[in-house]
Protein backbone atom coordinates (compact mmCIF):
# COMPACT_ATOMS: atom_id res chain seq x y z
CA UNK A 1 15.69 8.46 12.74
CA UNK A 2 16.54 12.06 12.46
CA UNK A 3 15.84 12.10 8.73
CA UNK A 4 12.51 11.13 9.33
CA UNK A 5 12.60 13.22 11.86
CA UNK A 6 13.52 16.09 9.50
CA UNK A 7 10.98 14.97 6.75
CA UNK A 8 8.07 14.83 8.93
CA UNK A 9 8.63 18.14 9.91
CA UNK A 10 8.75 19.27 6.84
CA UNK A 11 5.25 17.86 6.03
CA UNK A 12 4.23 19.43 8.91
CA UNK A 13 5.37 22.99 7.46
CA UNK A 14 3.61 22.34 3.95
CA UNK A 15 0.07 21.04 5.66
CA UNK A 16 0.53 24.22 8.36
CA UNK A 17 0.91 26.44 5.12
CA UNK A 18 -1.83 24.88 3.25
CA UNK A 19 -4.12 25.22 6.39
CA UNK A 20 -3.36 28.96 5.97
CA UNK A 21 -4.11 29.02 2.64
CA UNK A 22 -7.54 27.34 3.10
CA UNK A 23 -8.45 29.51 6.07
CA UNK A 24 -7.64 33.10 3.86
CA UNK A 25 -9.66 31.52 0.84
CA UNK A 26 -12.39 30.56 3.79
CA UNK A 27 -12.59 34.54 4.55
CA UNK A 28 -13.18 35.53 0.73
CA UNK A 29 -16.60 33.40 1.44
CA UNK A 30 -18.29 35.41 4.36
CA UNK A 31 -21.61 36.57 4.04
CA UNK A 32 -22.35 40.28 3.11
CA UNK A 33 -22.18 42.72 5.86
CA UNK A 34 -19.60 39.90 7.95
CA UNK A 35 -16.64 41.63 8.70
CA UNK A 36 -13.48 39.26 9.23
CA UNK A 37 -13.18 40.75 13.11
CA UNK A 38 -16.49 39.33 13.13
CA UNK A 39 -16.26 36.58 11.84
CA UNK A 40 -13.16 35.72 13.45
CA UNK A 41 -12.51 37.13 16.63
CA UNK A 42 -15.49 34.96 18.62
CA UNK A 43 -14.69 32.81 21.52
CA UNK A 44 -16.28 29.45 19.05
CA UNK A 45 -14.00 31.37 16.56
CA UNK A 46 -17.00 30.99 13.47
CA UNK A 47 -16.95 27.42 13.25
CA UNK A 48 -19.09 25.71 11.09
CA UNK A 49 -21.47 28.98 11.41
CA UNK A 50 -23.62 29.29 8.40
CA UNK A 51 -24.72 32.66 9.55
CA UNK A 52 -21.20 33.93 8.92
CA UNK A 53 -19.68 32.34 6.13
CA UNK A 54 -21.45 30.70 2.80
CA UNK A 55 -21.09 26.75 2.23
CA UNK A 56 -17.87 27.31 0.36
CA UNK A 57 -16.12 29.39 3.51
CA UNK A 58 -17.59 26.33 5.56
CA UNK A 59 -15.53 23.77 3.04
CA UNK A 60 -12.45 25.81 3.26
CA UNK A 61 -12.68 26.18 6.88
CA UNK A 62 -12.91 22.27 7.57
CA UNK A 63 -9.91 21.55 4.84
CA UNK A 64 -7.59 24.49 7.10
CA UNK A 65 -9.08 22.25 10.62
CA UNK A 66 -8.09 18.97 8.93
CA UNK A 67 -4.55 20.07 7.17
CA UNK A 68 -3.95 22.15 10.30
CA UNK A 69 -4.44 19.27 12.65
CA UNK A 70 -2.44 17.29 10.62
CA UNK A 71 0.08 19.09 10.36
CA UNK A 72 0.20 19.72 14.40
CA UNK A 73 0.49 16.03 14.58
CA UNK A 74 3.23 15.48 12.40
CA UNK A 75 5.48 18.04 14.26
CA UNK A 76 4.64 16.08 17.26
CA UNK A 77 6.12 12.85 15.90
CA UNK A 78 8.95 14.32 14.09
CA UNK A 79 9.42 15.85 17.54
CA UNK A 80 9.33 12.72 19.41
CA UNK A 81 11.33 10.41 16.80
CA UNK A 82 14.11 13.62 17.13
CA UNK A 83 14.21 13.31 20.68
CA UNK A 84 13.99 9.53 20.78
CA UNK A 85 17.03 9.21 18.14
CA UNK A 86 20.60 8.50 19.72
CA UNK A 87 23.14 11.21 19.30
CA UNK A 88 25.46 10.61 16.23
């Protein structure tokens, strides 16, 4: 169980990295005059607003949700299967 343990974690570490990724390439797509304080810095944190960021930003910022919530879940399992395993 720990090496599953160990390679879900890992998954989780690639999809967490890939959700960064996606959520810098979702910055290069605000709309003119958006700074990324702006944009980013809000208590709803600019999701899915149109105002700030053009459809593209609005793609990249629903692939960084997904692969980031993903990722959050694997780390959970791996966490629970590590915990779960008997001691060798």
């Amino acid at each position: 169980m720990s090496v599953a343990a160990a390679l879900l974690a890992a998954v989780g570490c690639v999809l967490e990295a890939y959700a960064v990724v996606c959520e810098r390439r979702m910055q290069k797509h605000r709309r003119p005059g958006v700074s990324y304080w702006a944009a980013t810095l809000r208590r709803d944190g600019g999701w899915q607003r149109a105002d700030l960021f053009e459809p593209q930003g609005l793609i990249e910022q629903r692939r960084a949700a997904r692969a980031g919530m993903l990722g959050a879940a694997c780390w959970v399992v791996a966490l629970v299967l590590w915990v779960a395993s008997p001691p060798s």
